[in-house]
Protein backbone atom coordinates (compact mmCIF):
# COMPACT_ATOMS: atom_id res chain seq x y z
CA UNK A 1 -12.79 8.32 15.49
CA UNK A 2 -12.34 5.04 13.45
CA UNK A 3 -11.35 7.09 10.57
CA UNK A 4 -9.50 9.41 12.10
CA UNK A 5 -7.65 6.17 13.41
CA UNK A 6 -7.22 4.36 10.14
CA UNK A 7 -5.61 7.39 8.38
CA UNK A 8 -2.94 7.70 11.13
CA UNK A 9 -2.38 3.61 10.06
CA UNK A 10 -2.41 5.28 6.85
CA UNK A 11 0.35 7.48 7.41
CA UNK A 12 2.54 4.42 9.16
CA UNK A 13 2.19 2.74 6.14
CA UNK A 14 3.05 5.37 3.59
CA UNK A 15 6.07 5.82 5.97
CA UNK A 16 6.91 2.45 5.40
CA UNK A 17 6.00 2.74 1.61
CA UNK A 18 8.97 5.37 0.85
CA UNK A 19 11.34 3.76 2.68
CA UNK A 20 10.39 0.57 0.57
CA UNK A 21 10.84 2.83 -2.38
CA UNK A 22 14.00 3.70 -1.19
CA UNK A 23 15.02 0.14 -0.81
CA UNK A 24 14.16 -0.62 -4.11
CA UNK A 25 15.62 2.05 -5.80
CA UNK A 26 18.87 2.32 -3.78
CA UNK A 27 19.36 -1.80 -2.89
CA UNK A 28 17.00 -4.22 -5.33
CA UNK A 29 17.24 -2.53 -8.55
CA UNK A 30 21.02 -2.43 -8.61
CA UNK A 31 21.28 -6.28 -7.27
CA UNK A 32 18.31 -7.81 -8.75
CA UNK A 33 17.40 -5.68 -12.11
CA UNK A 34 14.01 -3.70 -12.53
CA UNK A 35 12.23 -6.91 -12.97
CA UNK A 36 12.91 -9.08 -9.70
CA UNK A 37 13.26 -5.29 -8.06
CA UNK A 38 9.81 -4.47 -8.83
CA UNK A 39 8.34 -7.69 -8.14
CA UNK A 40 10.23 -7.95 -4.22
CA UNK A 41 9.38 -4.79 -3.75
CA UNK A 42 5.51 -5.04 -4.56
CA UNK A 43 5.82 -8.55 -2.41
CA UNK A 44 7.55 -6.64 0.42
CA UNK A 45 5.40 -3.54 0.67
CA UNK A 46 2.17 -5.92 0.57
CA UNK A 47 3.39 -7.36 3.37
CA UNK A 48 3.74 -4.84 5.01
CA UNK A 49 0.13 -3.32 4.57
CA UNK A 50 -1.04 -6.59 5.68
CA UNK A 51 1.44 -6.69 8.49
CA UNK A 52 0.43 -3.07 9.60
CA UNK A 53 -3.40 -3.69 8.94
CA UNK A 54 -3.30 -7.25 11.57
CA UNK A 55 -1.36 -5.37 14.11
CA UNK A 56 -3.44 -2.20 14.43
CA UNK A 57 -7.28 -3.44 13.73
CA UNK A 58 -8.04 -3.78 17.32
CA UNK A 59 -6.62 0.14 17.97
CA UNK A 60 -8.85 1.35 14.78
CA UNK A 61 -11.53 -0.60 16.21
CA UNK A 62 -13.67 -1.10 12.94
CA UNK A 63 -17.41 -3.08 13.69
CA UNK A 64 -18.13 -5.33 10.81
CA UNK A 65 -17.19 -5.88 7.26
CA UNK A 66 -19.09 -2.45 5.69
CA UNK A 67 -16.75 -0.73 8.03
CA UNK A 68 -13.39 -2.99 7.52
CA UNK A 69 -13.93 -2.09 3.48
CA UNK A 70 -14.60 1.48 4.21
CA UNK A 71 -11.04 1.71 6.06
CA UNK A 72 -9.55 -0.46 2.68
CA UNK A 73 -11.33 2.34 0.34
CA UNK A 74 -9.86 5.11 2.61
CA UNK A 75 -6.54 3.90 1.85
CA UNK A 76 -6.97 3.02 -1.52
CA UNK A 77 -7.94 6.59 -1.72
CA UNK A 78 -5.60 7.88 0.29
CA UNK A 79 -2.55 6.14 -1.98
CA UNK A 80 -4.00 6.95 -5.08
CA UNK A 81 -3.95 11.06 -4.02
CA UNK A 82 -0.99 11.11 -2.63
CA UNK A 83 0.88 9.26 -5.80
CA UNK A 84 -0.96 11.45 -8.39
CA UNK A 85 -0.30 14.70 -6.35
CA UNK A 86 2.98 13.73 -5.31
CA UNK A 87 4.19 12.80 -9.03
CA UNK A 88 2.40 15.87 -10.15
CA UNK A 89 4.21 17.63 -7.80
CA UNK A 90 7.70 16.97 -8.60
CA UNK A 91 7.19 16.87 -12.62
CA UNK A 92 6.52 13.73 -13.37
CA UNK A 93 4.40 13.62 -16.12
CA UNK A 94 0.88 11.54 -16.28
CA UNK A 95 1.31 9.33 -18.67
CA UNK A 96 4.92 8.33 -16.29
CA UNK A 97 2.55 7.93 -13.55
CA UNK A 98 0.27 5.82 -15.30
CA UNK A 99 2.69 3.42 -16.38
CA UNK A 100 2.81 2.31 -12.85
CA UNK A 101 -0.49 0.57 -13.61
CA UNK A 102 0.77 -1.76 -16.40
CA UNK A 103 2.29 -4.14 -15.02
CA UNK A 104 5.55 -2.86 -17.05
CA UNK A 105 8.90 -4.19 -16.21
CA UNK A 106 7.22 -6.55 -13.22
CA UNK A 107 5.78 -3.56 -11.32
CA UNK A 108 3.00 -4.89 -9.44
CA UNK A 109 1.29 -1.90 -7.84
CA UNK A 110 -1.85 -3.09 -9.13
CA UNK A 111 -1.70 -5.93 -6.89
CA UNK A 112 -0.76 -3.67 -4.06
CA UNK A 113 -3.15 -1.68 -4.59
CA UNK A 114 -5.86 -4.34 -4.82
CA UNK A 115 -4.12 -5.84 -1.14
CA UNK A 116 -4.14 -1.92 0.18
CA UNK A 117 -8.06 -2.39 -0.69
CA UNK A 118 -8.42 -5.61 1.17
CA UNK A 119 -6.03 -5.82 3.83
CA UNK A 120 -8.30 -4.38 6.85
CA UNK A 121 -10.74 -7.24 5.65
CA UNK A 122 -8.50 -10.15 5.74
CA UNK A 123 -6.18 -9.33 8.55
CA UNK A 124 -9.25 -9.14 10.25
CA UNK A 125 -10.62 -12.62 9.44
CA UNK A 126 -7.14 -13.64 10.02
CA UNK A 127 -7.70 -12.18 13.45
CA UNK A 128 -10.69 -13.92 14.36
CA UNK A 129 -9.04 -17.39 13.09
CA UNK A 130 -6.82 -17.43 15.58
């Protein structure tokens, strides 16, 4: 059921994840340039994962770390399948895809990758700080 759970968060978050796309593309690049757009953007959607992680932990109901990282992979996962197939899907080609990775023009998915990876873990030990 946990997993079940965390790909439904999943699916909130890639919700959220296309309409940050859309902000990007349709708002920050034209006001900001590709640089700054690319970098608000990667700060905004981490947020967000973070945001969406802390709020729905207790609903996923994950026991222990093994379990918090095993949501993070899912996601991970998750993103990673649904870019590639995605891209794939509507022509773009690999190496266009890839470039995503480099750090190019300020584009941190990397990093948001890396948060989507962590983010059950720390929202949870945010949690229990509080």
């Amino acid at each position: 059921m946990m997993l079940i759970r965390a790909t439904i968060v999943w699916l909130v978050i890639l919700v959220f994840a296309v309409l940050n796309g859309i902000l990007r593309e349709a708002v920050l690049f034209p006001a900001v340039g590709r640089v700054p757009g690319f970098i608000t953007s990667g700060i905004i959607l981490g947020l967000i994962i973070f945001v969406v992680a802390y709020l729905t932990l207790p609903w996923i109901d994950a026991a222990g770390s093994n379990q918090l990282l095993l949501i993070g992979f899912l996601w991970l996962m998750l993103t990673l399948a649904f870019e590639f197939s995605f891209g794939l899907a509507r022509g773009v080609s690999l190496d266009e895809i890839l470039s995503a990775y480099s750090f190019k023009e300020g584009n941190i998915w990397p990093l948001v990758l890396l948060l989507t990876l962590f983010a059950p873990m720390l929202a949870a030990k945010v949690r229990t700080r509080r």
